[in-house]
Protein backbone atom coordinates (compact mmCIF):
# COMPACT_ATOMS: atom_id res chain seq x y z
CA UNK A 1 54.90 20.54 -15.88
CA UNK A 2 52.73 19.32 -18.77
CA UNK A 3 52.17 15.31 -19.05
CA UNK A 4 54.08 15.45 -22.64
CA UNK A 5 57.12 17.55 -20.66
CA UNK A 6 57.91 14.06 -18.24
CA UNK A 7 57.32 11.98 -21.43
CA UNK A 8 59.91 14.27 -22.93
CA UNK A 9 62.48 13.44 -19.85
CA UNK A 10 61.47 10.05 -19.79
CA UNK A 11 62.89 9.75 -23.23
CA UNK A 12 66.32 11.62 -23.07
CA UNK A 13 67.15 9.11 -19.93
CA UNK A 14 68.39 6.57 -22.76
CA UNK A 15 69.63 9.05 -25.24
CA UNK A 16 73.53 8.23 -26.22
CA UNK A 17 76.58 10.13 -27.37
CA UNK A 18 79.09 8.21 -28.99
CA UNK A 19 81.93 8.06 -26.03
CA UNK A 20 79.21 9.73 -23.96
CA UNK A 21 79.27 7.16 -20.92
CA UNK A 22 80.73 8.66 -17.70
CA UNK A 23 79.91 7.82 -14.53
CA UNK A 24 78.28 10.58 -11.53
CA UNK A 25 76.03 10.24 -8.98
CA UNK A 26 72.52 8.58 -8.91
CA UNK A 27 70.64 12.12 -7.71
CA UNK A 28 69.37 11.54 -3.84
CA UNK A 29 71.88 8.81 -3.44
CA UNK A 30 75.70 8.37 -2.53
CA UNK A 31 76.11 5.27 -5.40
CA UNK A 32 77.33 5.73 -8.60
CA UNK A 33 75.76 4.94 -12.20
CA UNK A 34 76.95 4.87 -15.38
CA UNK A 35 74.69 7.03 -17.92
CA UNK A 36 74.25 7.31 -21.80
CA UNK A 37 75.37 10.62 -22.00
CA UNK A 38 75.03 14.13 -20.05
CA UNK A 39 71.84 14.65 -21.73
CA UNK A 40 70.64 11.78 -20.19
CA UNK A 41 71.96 12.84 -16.79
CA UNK A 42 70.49 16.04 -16.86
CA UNK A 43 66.99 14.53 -17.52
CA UNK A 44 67.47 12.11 -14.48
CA UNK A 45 68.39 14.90 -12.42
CA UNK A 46 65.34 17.19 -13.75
CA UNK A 47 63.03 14.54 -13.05
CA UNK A 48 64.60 13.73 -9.54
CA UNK A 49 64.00 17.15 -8.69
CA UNK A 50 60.32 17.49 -9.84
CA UNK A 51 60.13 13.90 -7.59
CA UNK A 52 61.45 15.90 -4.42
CA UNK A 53 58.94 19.21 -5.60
CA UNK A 54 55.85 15.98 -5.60
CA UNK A 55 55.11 17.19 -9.32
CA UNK A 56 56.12 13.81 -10.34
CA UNK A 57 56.28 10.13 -8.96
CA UNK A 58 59.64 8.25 -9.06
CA UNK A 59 59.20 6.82 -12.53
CA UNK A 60 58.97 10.48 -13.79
CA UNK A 61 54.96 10.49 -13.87
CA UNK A 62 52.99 13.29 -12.61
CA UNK A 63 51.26 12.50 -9.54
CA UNK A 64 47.91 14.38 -10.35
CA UNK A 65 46.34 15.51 -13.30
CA UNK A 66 48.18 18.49 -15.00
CA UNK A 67 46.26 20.63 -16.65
CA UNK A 68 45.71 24.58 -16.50
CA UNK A 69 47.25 25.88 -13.99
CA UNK A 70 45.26 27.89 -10.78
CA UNK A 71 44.70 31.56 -11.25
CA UNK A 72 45.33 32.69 -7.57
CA UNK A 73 42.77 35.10 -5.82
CA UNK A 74 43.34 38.57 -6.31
CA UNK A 75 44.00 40.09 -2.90
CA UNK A 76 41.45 42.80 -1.76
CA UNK A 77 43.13 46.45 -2.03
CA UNK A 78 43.26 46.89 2.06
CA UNK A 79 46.24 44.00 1.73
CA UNK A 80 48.23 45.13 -0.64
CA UNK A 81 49.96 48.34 -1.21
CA UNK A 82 48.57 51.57 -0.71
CA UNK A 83 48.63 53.87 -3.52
CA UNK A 84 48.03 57.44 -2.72
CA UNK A 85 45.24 59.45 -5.21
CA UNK A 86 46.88 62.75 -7.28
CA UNK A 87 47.97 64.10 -10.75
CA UNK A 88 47.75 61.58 -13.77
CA UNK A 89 51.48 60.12 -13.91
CA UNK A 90 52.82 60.37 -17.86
CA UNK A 91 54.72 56.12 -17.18
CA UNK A 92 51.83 54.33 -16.40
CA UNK A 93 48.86 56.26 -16.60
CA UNK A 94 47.56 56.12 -13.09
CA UNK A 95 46.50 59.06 -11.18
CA UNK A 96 48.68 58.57 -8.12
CA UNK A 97 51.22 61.00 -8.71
CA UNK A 98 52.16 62.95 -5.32
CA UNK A 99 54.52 65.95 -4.37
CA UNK A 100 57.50 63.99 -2.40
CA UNK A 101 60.75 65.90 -1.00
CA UNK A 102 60.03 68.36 -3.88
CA UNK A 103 59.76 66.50 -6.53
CA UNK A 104 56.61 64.58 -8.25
CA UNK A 105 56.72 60.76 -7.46
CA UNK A 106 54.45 58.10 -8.96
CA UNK A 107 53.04 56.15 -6.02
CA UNK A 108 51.98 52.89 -8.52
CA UNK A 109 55.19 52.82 -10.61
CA UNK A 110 57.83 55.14 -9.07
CA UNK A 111 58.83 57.13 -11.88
CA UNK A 112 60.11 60.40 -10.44
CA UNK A 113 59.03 63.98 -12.41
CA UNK A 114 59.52 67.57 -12.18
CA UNK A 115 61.66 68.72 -9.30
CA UNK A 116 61.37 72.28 -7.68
């Protein structure tokens, strides 16, 4: 979540409707509040949530530094799936399409071709 996104949340807490007040639960809790509107409850239970996740602190503040999220590492080929090398497949381009119970199959997308 983006610093100005729990700003954002922060801010609907007090937003009213006229007749809006009702009364639910305080999120984590058994007691009972009174809120502004269901906006406003919504917002305390999105930032409750984002408390339990550790993205931000009770107050609705991030607890580290947001900023561009970590590109994970791209697995070597041995770990992932194994694609099997034949005919260029007409979907996605990839040569990887085999002969399977008769009929052409595309080992990287699955699109199925000629039969017989």
């Amino acid at each position: 979540m983006h610093a100005t996104g729990s700003m954002k949340l922060r801010k609907l807490l007090n937003f009213g409707e006229p007749l809006g007040d009702f009364m639910a639960r305080v999120p984590g809790s058994v007691k009972m509040e009174s809120y502004p509107s269901t906006i406003s409850y919504v917002a305390r239970l999105i930032l409750h949530r984002y408390a339990m996740l550790g993205i931000l602190d009770e107050n609705g503040y991030p607890v580290k530094q947001m900023g561009v999220l970590e590109i994970p590492k791209r697995k070597s080929k041995a770990a992932g799936a194994k694609t099997l090398a034949g005919k260029v497949c007409k979907e996605c381009h990839n040569a990887t399409l085999i002969k399977k119970d008769g009929c052409e199959f595309c080992t990287s997308c699955g699109a199925i071709g000629a039969c017989g």
